[in-house]
N, C-alpha and C. Protein backbone atom coordinates (compact mmCIF):
# COMPACT_ATOMS: atom_id res chain seq x y z
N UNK A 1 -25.74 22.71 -15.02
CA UNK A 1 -26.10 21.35 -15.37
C UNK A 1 -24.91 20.62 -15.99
N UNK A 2 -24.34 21.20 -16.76
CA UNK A 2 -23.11 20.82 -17.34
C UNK A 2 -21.79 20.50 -16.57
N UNK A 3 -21.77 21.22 -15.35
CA UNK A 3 -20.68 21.34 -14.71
C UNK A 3 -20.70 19.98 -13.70
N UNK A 4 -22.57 19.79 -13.68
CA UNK A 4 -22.14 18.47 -12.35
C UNK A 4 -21.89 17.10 -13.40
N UNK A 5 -22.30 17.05 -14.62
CA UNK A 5 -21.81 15.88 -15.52
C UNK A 5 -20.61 16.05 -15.48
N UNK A 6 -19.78 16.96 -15.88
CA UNK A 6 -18.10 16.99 -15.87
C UNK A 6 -17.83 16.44 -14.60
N UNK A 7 -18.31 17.04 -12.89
CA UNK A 7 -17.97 16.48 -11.75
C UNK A 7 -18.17 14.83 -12.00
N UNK A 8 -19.29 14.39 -11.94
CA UNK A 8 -19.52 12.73 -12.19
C UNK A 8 -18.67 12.03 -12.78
N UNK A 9 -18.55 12.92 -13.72
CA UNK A 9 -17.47 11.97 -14.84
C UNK A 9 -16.03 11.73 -14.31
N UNK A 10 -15.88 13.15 -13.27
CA UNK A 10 -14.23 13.10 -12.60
C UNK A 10 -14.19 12.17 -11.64
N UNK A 11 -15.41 12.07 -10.94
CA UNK A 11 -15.43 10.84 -9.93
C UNK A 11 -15.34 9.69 -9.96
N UNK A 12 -16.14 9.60 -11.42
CA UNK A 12 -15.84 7.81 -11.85
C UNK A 12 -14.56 7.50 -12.43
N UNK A 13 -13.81 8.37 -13.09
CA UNK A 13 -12.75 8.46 -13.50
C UNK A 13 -11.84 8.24 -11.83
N UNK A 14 -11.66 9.08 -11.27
CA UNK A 14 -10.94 9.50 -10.19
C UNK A 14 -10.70 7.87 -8.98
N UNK A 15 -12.30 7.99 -8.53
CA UNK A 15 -12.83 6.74 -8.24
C UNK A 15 -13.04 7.63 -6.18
N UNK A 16 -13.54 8.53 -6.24
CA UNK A 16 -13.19 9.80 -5.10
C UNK A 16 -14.49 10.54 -4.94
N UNK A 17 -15.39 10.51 -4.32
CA UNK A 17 -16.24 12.14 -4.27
C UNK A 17 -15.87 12.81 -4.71
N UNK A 18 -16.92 14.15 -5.64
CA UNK A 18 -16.11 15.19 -5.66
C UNK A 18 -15.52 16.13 -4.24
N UNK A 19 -16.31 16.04 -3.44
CA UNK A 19 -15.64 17.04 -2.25
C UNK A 19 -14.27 16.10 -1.60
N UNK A 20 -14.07 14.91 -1.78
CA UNK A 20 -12.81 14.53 -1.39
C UNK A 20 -11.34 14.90 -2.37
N UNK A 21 -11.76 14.54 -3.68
CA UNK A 21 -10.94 15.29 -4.28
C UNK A 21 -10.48 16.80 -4.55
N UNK A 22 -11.57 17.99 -3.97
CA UNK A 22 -11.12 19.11 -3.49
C UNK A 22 -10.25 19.26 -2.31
N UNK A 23 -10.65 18.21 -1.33
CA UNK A 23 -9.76 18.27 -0.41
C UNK A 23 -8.52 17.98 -0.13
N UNK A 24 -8.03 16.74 -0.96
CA UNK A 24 -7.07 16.34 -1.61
C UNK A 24 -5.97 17.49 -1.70
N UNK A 25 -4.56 17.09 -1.33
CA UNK A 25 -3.50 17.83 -1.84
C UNK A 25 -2.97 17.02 -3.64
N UNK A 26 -2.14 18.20 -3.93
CA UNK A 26 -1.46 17.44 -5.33
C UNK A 26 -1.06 15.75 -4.88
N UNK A 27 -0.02 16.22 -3.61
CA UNK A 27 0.55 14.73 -3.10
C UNK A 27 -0.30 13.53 -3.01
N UNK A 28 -1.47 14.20 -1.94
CA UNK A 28 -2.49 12.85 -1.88
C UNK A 28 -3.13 12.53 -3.08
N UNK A 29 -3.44 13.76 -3.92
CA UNK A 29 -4.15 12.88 -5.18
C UNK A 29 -3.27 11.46 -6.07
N UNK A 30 -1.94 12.23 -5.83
CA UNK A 30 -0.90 11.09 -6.24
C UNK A 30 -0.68 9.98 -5.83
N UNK A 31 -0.94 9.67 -4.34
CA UNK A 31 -0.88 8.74 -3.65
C UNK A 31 -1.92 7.92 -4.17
N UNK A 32 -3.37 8.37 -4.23
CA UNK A 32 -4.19 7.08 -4.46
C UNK A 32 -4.42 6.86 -6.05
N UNK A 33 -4.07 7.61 -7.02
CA UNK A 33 -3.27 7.13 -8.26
C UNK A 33 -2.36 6.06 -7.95
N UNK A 34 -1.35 5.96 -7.49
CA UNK A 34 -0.45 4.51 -7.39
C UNK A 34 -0.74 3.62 -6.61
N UNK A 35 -1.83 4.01 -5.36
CA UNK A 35 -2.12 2.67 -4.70
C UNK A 35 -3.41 2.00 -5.99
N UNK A 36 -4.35 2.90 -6.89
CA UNK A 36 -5.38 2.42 -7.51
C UNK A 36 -4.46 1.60 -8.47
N UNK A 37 -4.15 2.33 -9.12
CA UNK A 37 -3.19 1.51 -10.42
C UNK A 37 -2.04 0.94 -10.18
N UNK A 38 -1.82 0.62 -9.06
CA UNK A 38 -0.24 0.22 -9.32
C UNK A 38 0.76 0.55 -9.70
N UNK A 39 1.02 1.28 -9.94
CA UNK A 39 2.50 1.96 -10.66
C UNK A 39 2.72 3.85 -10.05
N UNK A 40 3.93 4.04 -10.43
CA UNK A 40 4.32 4.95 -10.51
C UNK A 40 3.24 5.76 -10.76
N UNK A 41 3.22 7.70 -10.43
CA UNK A 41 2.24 8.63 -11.30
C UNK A 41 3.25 9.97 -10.61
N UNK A 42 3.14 10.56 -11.95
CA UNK A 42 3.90 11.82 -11.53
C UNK A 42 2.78 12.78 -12.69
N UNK A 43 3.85 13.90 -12.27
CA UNK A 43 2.83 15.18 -12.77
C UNK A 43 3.69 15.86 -13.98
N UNK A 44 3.47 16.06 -15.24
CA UNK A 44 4.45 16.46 -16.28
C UNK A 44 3.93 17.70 -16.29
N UNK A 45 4.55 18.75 -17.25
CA UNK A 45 3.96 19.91 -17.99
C UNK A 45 3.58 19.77 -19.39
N UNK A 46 3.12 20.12 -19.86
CA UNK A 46 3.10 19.77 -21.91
C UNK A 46 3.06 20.65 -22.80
N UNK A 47 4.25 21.61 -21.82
CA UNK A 47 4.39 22.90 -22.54
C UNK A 47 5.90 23.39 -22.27
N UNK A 48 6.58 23.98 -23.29
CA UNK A 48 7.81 24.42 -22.96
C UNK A 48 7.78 25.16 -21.74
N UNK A 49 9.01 25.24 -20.62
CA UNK A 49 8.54 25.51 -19.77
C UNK A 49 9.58 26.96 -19.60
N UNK A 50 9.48 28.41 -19.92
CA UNK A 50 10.00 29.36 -20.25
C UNK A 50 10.14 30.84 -18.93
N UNK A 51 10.62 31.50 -18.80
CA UNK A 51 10.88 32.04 -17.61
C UNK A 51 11.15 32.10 -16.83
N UNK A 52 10.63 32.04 -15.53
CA UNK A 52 11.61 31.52 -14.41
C UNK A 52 11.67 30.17 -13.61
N UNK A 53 11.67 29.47 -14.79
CA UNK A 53 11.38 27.86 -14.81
C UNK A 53 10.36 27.42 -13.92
N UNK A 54 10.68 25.74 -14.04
CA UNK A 54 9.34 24.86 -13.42
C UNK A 54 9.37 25.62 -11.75
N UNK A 55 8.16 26.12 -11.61
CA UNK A 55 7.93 25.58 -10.12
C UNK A 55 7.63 24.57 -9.38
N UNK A 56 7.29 23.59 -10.16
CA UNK A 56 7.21 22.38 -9.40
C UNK A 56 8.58 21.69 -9.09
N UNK A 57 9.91 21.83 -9.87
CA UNK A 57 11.11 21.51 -9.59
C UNK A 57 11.48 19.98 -9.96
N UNK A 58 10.53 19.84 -10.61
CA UNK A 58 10.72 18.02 -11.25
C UNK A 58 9.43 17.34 -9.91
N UNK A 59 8.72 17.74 -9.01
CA UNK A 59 8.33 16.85 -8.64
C UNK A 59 6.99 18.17 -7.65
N UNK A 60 6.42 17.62 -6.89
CA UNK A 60 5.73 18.09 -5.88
C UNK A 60 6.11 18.35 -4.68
N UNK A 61 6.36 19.62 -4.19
CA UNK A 61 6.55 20.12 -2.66
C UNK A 61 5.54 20.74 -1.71
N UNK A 62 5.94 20.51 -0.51
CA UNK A 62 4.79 20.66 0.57
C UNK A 62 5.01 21.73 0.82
N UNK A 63 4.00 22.74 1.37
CA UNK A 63 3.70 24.26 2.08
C UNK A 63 4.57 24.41 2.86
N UNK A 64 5.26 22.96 3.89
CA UNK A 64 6.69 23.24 5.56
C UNK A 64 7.37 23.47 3.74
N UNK A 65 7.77 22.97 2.89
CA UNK A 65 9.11 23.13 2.33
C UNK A 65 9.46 24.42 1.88
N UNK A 66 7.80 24.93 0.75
CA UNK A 66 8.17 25.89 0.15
C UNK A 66 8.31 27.32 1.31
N UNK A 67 7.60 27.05 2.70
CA UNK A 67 7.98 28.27 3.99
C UNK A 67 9.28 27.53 4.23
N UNK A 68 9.64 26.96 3.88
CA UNK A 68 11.17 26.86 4.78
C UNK A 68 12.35 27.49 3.19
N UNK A 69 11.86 27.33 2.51
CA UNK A 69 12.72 28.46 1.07
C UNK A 69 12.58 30.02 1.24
N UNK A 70 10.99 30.08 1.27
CA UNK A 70 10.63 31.71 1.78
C UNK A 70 11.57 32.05 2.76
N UNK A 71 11.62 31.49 4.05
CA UNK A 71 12.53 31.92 5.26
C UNK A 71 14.19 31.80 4.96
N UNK A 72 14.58 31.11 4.02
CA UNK A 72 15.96 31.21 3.63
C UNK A 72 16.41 31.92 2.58
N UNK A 73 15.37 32.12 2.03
CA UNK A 73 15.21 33.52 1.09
C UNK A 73 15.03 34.98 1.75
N UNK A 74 14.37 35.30 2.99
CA UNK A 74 14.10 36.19 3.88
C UNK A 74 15.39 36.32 4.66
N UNK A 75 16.23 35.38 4.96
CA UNK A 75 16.82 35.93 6.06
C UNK A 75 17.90 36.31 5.19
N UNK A 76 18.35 36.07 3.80
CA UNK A 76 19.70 36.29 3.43
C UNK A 76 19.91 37.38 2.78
N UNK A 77 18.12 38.17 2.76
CA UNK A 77 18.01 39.05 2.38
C UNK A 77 18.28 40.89 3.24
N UNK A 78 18.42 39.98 4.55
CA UNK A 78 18.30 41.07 5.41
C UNK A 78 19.92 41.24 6.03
């Protein structure tokens, strides 16, 4: 019961179904953040960021990018 008030609340907030915003990538959620509001929207951390640093790399990357690192990581390995 609790969990579909939290959903509602993300939707009106969001301004999205919830099943569209599951479907949603990071990117697209970003996209209709700046077409809704107008401005800029990026994604921060709010935590020191310790070990083997950010994976996000300052920004958001797509699945072709991070397989095209895997494969240049794979081949230089062999």
């Amino acid at each position: 019961m609790l969990f579909n008030v939290i959903e509602k609340n993300i939707e009106a907030r969001v301004g999205l179904p919830i099943e569209t915003i599951r479907m949603y990538s990071p990117d697209e959620l970003r996209l209709h953040f700046e077409k809704k509001n107008k401005r800029k929207f990026s994604f921060t951390t709010e935590f020191p960021v310790i070990g083997r640093g950010n994976v996000l790399r300052d920004n958001i990357i797509t699945s072709e990018e991070i397989n095209k690192d895997i494969d240049k990581i794979l081949a230089r390995s062999k």
